[in-house]
Every structure is written in structure tokens, then in C-alpha cells.
PDB file of N, CA and C in Angstrom:
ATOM      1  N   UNK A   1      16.094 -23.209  -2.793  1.00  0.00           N
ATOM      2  CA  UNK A   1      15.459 -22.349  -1.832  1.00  0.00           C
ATOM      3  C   UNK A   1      14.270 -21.656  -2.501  1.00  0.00           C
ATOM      4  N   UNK A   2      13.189 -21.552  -2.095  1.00  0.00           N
ATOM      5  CA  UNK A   2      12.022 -20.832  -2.475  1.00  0.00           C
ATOM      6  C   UNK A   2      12.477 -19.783  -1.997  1.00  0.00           C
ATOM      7  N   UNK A   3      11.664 -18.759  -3.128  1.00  0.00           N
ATOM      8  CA  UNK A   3      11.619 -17.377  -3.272  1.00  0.00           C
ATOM      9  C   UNK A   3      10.459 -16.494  -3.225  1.00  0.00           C
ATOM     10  N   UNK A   4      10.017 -15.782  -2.240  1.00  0.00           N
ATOM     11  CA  UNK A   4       8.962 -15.236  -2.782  1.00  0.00           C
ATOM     12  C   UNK A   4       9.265 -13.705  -3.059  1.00  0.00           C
ATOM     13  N   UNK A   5       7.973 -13.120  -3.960  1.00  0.00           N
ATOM     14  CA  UNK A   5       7.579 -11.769  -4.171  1.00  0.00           C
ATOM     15  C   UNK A   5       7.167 -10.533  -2.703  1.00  0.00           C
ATOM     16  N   UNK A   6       7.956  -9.977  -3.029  1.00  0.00           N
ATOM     17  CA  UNK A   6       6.872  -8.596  -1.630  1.00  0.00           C
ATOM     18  C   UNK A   6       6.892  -7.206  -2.504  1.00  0.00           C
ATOM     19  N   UNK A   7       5.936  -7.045  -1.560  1.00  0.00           N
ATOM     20  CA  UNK A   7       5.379  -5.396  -2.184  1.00  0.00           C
ATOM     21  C   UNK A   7       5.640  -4.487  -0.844  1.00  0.00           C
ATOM     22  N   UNK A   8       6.074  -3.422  -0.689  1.00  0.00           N
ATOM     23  CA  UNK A   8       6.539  -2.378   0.560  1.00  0.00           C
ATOM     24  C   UNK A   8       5.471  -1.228   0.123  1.00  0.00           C
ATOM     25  N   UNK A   9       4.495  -1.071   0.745  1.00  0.00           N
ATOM     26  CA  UNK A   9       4.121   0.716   0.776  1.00  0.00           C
ATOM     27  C   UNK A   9       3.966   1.139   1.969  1.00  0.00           C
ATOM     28  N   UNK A  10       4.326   2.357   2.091  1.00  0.00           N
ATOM     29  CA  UNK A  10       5.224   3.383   3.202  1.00  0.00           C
ATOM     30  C   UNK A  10       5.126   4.573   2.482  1.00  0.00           C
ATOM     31  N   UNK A  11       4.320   5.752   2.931  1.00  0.00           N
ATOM     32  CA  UNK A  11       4.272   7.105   2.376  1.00  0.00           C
ATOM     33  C   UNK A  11       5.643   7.977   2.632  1.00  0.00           C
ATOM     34  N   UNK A  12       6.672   7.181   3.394  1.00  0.00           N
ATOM     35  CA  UNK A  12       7.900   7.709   3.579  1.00  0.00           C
ATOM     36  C   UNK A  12       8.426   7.108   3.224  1.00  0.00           C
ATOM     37  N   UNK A  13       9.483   7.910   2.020  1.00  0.00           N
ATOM     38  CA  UNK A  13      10.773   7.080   1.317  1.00  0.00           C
ATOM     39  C   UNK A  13      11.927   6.905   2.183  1.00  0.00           C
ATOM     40  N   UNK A  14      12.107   7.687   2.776  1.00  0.00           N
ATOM     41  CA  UNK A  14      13.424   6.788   3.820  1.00  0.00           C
ATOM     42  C   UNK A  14      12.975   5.803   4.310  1.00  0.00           C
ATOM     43  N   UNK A  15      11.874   5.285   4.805  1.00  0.00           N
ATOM     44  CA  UNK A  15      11.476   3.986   5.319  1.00  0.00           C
ATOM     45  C   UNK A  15      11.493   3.071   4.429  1.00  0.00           C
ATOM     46  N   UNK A  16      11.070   3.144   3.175  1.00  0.00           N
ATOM     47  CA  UNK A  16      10.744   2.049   2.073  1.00  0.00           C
ATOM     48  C   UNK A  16      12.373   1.879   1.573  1.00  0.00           C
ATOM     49  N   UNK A  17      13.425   2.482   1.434  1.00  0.00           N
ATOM     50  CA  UNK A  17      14.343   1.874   1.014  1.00  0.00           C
ATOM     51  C   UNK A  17      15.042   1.589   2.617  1.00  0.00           C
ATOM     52  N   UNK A  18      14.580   1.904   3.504  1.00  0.00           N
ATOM     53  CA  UNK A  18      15.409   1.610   4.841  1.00  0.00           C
ATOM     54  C   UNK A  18      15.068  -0.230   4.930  1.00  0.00           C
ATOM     55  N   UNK A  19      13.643  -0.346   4.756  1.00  0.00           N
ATOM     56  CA  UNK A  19      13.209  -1.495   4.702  1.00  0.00           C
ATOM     57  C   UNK A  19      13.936  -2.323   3.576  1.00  0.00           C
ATOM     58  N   UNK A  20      14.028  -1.646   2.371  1.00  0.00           N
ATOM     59  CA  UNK A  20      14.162  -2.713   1.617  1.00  0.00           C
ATOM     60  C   UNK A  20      15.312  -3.306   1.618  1.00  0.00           C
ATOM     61  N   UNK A  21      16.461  -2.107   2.146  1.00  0.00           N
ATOM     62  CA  UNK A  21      18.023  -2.577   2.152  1.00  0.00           C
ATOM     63  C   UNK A  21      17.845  -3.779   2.989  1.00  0.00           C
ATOM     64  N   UNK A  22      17.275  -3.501   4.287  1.00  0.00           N
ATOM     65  CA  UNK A  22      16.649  -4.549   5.854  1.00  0.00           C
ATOM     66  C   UNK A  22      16.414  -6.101   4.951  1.00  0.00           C
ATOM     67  N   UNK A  23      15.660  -6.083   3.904  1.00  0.00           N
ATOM     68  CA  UNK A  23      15.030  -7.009   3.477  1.00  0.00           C
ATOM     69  C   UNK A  23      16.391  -7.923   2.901  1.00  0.00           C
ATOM     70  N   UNK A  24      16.602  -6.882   1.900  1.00  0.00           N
ATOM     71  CA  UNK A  24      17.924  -7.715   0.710  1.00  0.00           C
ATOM     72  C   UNK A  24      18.977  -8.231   1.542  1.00  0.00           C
ATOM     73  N   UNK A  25      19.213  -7.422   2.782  1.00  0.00           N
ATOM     74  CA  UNK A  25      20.786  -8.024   3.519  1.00  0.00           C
ATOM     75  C   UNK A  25      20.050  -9.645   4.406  1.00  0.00           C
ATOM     76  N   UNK A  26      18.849  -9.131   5.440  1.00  0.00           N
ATOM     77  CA  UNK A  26      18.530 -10.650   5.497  1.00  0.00           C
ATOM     78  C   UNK A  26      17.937 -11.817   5.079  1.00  0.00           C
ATOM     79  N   UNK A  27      17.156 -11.394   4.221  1.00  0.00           N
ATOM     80  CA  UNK A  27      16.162 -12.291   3.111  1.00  0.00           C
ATOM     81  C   UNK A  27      16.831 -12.103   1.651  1.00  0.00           C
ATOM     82  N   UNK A  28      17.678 -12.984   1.717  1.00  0.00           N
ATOM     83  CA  UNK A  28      17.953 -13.051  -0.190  1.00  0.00           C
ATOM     84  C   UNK A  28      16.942 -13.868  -0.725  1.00  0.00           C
ATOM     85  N   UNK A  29      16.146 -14.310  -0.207  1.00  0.00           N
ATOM     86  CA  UNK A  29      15.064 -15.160  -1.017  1.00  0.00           C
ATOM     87  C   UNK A  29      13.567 -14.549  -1.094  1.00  0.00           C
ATOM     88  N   UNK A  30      13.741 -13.163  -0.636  1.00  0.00           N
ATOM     89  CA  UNK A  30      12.689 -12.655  -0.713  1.00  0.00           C
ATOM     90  C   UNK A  30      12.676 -11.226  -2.039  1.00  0.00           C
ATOM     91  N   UNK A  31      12.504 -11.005  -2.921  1.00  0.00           N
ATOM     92  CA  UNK A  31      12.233 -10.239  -3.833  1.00  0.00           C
ATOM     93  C   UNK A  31      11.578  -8.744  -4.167  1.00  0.00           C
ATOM     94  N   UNK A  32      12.028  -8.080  -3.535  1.00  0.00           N
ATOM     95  CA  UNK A  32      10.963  -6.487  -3.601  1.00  0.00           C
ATOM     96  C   UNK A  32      10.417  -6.092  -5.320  1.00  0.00           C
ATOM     97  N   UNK A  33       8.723  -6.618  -5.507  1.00  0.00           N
ATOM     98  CA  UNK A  33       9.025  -6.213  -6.759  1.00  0.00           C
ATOM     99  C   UNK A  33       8.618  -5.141  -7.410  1.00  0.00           C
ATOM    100  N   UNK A  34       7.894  -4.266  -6.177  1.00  0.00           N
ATOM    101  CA  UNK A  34       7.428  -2.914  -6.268  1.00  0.00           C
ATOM    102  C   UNK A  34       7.369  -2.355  -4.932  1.00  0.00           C
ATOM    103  N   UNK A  35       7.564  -0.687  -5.016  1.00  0.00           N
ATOM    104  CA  UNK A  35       7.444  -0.263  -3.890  1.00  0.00           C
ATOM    105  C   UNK A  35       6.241   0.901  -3.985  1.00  0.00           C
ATOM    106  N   UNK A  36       6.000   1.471  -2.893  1.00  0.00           N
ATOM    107  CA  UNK A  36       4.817   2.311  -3.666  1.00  0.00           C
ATOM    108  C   UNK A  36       4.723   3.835  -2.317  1.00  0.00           C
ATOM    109  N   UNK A  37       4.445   4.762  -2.645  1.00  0.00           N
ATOM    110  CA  UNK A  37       4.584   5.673  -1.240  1.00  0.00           C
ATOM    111  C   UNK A  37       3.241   6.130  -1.570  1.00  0.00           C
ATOM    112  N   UNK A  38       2.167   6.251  -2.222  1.00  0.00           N
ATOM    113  CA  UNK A  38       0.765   6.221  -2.727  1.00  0.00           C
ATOM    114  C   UNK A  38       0.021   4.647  -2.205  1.00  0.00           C
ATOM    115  N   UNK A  39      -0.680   4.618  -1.299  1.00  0.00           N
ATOM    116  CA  UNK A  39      -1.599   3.559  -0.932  1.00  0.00           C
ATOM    117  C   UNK A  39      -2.139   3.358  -2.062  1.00  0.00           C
ATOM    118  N   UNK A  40      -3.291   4.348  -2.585  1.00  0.00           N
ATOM    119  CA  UNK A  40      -4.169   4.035  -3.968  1.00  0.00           C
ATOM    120  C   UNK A  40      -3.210   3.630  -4.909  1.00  0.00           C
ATOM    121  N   UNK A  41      -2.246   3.828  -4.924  1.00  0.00           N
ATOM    122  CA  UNK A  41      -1.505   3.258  -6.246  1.00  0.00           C
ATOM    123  C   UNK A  41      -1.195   1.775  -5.677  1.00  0.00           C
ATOM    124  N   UNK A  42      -0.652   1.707  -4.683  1.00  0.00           N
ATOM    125  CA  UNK A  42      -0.454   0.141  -4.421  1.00  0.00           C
ATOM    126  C   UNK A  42      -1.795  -0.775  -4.666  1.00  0.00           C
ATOM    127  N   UNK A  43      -2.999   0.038  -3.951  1.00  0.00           N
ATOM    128  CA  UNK A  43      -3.610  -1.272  -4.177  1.00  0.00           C
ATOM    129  C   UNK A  43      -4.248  -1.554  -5.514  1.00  0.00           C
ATOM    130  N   UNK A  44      -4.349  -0.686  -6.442  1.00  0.00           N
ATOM    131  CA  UNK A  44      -4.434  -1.105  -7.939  1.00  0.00           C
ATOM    132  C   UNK A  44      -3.640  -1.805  -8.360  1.00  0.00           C
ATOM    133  N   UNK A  45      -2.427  -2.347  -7.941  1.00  0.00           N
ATOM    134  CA  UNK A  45      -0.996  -2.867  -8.411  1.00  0.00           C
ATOM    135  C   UNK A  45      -1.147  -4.132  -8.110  1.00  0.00           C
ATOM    136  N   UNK A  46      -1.685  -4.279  -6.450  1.00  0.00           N
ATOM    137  CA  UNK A  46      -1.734  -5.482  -5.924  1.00  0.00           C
ATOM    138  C   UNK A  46      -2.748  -6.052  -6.041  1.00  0.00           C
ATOM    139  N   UNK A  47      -3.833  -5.239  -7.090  1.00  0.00           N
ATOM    140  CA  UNK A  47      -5.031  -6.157  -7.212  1.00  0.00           C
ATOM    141  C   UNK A  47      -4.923  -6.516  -8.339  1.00  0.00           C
ATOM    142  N   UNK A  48      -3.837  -6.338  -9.260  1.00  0.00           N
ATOM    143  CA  UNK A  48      -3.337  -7.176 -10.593  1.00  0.00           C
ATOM    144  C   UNK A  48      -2.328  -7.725 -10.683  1.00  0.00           C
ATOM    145  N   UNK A  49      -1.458  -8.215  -9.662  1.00  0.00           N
ATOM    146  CA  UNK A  49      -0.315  -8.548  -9.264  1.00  0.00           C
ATOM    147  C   UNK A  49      -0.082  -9.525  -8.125  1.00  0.00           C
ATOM    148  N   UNK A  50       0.081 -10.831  -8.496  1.00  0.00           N
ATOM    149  CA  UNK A  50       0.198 -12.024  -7.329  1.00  0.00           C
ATOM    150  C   UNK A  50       1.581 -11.056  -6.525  1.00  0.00           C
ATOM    151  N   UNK A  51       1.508 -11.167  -5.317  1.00  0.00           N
ATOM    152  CA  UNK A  51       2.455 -11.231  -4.691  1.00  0.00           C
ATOM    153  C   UNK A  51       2.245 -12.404  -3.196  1.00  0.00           C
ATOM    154  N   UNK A  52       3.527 -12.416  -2.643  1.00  0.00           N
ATOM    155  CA  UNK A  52       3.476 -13.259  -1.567  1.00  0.00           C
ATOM    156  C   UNK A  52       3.386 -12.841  -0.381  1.00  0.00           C
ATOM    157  N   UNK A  53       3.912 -11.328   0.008  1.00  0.00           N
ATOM    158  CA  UNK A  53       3.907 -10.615   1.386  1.00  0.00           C
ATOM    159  C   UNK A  53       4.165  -9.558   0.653  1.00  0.00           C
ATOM    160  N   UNK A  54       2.942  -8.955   1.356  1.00  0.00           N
ATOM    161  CA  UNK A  54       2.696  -7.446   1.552  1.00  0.00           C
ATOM    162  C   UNK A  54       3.516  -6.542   2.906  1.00  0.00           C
ATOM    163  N   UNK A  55       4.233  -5.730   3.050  1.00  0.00           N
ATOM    164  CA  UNK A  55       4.987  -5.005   4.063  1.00  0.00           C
ATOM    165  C   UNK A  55       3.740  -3.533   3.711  1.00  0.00           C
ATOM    166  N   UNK A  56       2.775  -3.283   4.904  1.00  0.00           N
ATOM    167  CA  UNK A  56       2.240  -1.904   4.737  1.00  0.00           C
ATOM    168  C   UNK A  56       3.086  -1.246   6.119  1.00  0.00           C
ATOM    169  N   UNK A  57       2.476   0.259   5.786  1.00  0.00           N
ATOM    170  CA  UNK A  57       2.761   0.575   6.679  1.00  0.00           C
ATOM    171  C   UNK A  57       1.340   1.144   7.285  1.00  0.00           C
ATOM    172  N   UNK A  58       1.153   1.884   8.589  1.00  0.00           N
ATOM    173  CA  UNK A  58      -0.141   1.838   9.291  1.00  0.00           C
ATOM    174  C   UNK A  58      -0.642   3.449   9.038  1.00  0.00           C
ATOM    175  N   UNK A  59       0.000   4.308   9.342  1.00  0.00           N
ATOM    176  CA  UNK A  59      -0.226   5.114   9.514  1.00  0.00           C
ATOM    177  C   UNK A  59      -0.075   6.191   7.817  1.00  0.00           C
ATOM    178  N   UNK A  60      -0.390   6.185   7.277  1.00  0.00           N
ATOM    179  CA  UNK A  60      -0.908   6.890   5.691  1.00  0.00           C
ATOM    180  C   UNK A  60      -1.752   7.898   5.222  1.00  0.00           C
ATOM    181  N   UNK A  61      -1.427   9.290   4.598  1.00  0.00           N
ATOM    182  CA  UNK A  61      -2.620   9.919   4.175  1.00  0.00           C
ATOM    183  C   UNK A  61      -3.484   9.485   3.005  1.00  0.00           C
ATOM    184  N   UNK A  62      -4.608   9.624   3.065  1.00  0.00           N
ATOM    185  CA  UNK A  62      -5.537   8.836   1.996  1.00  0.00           C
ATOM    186  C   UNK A  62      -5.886   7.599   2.272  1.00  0.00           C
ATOM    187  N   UNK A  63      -5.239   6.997   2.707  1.00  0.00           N
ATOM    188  CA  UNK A  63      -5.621   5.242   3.016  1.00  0.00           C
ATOM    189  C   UNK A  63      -4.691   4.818   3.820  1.00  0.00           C
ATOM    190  N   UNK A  64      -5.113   4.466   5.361  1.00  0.00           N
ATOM    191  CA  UNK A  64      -4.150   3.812   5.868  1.00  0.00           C
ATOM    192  C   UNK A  64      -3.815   2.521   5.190  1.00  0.00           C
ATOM    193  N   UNK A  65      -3.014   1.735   6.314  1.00  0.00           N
ATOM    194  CA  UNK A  65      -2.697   0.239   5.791  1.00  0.00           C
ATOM    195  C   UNK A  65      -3.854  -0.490   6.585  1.00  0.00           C
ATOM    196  N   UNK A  66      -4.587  -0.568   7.156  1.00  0.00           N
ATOM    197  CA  UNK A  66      -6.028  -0.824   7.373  1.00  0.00           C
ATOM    198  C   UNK A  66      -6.788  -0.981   6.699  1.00  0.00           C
ATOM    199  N   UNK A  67      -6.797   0.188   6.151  1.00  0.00           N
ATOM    200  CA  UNK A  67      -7.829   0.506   5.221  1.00  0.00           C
ATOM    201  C   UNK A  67      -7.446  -0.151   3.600  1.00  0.00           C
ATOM    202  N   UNK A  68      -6.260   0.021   3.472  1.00  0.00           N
ATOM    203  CA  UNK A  68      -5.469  -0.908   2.085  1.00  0.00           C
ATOM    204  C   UNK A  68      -5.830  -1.904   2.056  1.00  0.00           C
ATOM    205  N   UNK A  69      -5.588  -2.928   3.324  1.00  0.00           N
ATOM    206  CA  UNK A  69      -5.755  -4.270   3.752  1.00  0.00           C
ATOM    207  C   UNK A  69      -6.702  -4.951   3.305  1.00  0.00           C
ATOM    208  N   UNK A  70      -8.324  -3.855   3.529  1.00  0.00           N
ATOM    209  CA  UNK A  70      -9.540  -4.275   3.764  1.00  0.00           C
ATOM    210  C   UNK A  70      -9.760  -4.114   2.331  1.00  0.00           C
ATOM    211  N   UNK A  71      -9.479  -3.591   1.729  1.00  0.00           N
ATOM    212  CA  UNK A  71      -9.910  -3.099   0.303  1.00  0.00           C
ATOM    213  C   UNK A  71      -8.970  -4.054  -0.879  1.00  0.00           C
ATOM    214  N   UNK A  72      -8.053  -4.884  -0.517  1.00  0.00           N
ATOM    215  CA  UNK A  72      -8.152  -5.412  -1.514  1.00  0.00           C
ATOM    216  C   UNK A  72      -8.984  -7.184  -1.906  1.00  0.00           C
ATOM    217  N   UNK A  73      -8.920  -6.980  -3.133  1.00  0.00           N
ATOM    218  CA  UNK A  73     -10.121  -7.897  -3.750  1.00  0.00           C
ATOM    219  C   UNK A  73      -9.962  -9.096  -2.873  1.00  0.00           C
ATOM    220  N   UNK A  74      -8.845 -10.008  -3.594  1.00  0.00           N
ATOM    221  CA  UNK A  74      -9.000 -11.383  -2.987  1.00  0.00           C
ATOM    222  C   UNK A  74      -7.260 -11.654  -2.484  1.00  0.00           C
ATOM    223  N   UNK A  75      -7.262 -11.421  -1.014  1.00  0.00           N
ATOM    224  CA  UNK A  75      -5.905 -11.619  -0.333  1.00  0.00           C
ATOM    225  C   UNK A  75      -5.676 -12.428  -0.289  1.00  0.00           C
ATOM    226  N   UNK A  76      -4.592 -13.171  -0.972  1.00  0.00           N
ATOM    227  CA  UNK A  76      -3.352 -14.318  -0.808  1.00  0.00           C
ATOM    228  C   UNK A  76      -2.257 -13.770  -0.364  1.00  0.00           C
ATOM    229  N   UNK A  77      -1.799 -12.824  -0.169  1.00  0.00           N
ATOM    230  CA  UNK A  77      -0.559 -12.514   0.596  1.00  0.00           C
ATOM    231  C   UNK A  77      -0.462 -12.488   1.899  1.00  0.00           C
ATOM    232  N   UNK A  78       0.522 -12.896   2.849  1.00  0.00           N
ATOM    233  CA  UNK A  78       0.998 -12.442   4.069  1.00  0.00           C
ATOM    234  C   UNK A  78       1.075 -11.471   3.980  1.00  0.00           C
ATOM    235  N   UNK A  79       0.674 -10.690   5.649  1.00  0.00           N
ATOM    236  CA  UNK A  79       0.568  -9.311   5.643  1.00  0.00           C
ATOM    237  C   UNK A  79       1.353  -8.927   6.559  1.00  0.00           C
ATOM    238  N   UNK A  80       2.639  -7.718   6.965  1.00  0.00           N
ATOM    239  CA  UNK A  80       3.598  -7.510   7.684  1.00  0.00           C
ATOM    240  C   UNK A  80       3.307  -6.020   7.675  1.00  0.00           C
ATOM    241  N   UNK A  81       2.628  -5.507   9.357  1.00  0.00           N
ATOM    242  CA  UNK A  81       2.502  -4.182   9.157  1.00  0.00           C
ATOM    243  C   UNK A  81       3.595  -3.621   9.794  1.00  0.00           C
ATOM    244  N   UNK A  82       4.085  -2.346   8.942  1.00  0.00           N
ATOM    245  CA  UNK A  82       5.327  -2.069   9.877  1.00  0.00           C
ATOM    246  C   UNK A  82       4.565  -0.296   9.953  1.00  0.00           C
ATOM    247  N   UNK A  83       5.589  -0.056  11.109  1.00  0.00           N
ATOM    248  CA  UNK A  83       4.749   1.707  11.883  1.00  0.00           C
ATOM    249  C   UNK A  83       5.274   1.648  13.368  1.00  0.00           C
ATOM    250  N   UNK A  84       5.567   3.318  13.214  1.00  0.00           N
ATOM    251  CA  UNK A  84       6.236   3.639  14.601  1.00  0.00           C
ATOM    252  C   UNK A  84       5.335   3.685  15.740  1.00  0.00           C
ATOM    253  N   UNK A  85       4.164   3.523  15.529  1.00  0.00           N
ATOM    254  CA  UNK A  85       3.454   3.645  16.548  1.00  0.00           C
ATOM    255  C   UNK A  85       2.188   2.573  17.162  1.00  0.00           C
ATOM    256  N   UNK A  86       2.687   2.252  18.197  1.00  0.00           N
ATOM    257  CA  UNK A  86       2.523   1.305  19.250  1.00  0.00           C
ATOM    258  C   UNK A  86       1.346   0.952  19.523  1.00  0.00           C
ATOM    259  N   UNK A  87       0.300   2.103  19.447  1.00  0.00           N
ATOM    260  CA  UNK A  87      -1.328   1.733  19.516  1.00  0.00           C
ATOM    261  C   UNK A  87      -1.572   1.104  18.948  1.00  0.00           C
ATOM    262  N   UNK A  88      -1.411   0.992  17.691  1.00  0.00           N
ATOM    263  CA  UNK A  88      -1.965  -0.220  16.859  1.00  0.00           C
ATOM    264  C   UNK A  88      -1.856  -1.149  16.509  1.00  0.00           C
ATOM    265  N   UNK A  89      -0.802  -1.594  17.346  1.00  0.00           N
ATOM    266  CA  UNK A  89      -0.677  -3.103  17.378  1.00  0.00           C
ATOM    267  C   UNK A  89      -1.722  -3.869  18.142  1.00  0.00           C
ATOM    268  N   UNK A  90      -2.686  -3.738  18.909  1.00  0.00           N
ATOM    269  CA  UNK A  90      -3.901  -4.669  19.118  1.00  0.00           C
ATOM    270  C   UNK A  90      -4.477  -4.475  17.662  1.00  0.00           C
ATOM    271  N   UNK A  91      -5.033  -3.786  17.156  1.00  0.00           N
ATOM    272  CA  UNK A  91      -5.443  -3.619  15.688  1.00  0.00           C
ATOM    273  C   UNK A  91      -4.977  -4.681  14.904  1.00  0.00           C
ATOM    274  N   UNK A  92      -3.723  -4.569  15.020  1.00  0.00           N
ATOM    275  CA  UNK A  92      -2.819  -4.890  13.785  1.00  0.00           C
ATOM    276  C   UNK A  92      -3.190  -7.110  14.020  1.00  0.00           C
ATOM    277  N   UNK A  93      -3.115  -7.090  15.634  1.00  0.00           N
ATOM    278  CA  UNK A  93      -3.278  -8.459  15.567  1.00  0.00           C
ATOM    279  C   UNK A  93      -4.605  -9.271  15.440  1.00  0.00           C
ATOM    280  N   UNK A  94      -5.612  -8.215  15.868  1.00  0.00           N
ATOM    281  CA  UNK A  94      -6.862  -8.820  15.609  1.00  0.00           C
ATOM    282  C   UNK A  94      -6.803  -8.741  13.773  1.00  0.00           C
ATOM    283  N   UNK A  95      -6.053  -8.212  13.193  1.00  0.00           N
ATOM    284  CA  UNK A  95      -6.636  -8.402  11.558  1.00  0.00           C
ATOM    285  C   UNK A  95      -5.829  -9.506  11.724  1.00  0.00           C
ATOM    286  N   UNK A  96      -5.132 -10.656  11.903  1.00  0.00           N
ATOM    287  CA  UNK A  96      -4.733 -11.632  11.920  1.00  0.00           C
ATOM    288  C   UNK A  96      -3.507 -11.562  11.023  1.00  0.00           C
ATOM    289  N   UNK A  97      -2.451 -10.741  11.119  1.00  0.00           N
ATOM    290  CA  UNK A  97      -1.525 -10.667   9.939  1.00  0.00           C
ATOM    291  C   UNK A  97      -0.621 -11.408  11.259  1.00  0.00           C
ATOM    292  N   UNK A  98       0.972 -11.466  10.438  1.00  0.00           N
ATOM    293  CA  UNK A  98       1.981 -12.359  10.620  1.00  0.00           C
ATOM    294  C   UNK A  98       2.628 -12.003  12.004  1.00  0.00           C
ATOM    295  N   UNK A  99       3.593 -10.938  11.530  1.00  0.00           N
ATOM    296  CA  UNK A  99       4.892  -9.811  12.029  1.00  0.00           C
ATOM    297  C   UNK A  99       4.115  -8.491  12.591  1.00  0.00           C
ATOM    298  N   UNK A 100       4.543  -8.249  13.414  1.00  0.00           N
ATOM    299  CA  UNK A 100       4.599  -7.042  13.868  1.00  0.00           C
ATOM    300  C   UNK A 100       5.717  -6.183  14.292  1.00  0.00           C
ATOM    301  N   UNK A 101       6.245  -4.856  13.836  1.00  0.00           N
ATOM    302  CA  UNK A 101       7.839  -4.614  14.324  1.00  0.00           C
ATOM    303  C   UNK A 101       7.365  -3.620  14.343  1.00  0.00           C
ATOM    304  N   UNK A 102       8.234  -2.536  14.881  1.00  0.00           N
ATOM    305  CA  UNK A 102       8.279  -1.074  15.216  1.00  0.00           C
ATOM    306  C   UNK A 102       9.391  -0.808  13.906  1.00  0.00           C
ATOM    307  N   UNK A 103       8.933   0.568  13.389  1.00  0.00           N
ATOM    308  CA  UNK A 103      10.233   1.543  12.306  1.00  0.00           C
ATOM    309  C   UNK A 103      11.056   1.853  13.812  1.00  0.00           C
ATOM    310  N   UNK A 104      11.970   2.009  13.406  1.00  0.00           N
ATOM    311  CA  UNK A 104      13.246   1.565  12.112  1.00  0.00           C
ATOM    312  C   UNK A 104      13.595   0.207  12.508  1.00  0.00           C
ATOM    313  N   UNK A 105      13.725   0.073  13.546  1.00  0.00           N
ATOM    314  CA  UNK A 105      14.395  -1.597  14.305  1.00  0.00           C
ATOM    315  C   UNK A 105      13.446  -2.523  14.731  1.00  0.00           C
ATOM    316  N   UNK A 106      13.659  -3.557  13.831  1.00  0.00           N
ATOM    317  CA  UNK A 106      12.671  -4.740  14.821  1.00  0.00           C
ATOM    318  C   UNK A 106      12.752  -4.818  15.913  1.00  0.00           C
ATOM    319  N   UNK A 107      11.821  -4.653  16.841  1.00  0.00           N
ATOM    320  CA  UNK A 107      11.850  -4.695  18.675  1.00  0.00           C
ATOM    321  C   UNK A 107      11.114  -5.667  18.702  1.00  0.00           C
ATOM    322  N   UNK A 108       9.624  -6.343  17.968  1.00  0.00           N
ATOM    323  CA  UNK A 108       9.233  -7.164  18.052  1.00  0.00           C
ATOM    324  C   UNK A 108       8.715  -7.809  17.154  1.00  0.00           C
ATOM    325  N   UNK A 109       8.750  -9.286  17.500  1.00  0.00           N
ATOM    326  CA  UNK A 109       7.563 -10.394  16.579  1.00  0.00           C
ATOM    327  C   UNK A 109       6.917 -11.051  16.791  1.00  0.00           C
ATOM    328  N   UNK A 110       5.701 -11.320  16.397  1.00  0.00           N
ATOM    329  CA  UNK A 110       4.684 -11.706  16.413  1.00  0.00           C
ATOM    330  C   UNK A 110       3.975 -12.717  15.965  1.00  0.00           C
ATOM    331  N   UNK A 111       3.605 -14.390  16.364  1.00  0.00           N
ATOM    332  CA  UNK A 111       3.612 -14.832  14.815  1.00  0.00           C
ATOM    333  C   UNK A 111       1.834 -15.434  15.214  1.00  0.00           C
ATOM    334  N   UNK A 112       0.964 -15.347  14.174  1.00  0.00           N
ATOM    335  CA  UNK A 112      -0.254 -15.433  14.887  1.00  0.00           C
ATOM    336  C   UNK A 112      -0.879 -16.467  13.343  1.00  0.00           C
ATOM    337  N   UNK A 113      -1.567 -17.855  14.414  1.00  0.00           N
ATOM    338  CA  UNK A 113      -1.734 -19.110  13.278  1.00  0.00           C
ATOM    339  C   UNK A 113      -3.383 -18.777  13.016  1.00  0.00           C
TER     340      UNK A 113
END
């Protein structure tokens, strides 16, 4: 079974381990190998760090996940925005990322080629 790498940033720690437990119980083949509640710190991380899917979240002080998105160097990762709030999912699909779900419970998905 292939395995890939993900990176979670979420300026809220109950979300980032809410997610990650989410992750480990249904994806054993997926790997959390940093988490980050600092945008600027993630994307210094992820601009020296292959990963395979990125989990942002949307709504962030200092840098949304928009704004993360756009700013890093050269994207090879899938991008999975997660955020409680509903407006920005036209946003979220014109940047052409994967998934789209609402915190805390997946209500929806999205898959865009």
C-alpha cells in the first residue's frame, strides 16, 4: 500500500489533533509529519519539506490558508482546505484543490480534475 506524507495547519489545536486522530483512524496510509498552528511557520517547513497533502485551514490570523497556498514556492502537494465556514467554499474550488469538508464533520466532498 502506498503511503503518503501530510502536513495539518489550523491556528486551533483542538482542530489539528481532532483532525489528526480523523486521519490515523481512517487513513493508516497517510502519515502526519508535522503539524503547525503558525501559518508562517508552516510555510517555511513546507517550502523545505516534500510533502504529499497539505490539510490548511481557511480562516487564520497572519496568513490565511489562501494566502499560505499562494505563497508557497513550487506546489506538489494536494491541497485539502478544511474551515467552518461555508463562504469560502466557491474560493476554495476555484483554487482548484481536492476535498472540501466543513470542521468538525465531513458534510462534504468535492473532487475537482
Amino acid at each position: 500500500m502506498k503511503t503518503y506524507k501530510a502536513i495539518l495547519v489550523d491556528d486551533e489545536h483542538s482542530a489539528l489533533q481532532n483532525l489528526k486522530k480523523k486521519i490515523e483512524k481512517v487513513c493508516p496510509n497517510v502519515y502526519v509529519i508535522a503539524t503547525f498552528q503558525d501559518p508562517k511557520m508552516a510555510l517555511n517547513y513546507i517550502n523545505s519539506h516534500a510533502t504529499d497533502i497539505l490539510f490548511l485551514d481557511i480562516q487564520m490570523p497572519g496568513l490565511n490558508g489562501f494566502e499560505l497556498l499562494n505563497s508557497i514556492n513550487e506546489l506538489k502537494s494536494q491541497v485539502i482546505f478544511s474551515t467552518a465556514y461555508g463562504e469560502y467554499a466557491l474560493e476554495a474550488i476555484k483554487k482548484t484543490l481536492l476535498i472540501i469538508y466543513s470542521n468538525p464533520l465531513i458534510t462534504q466532498s468535492s473532487k475537482r480534475h
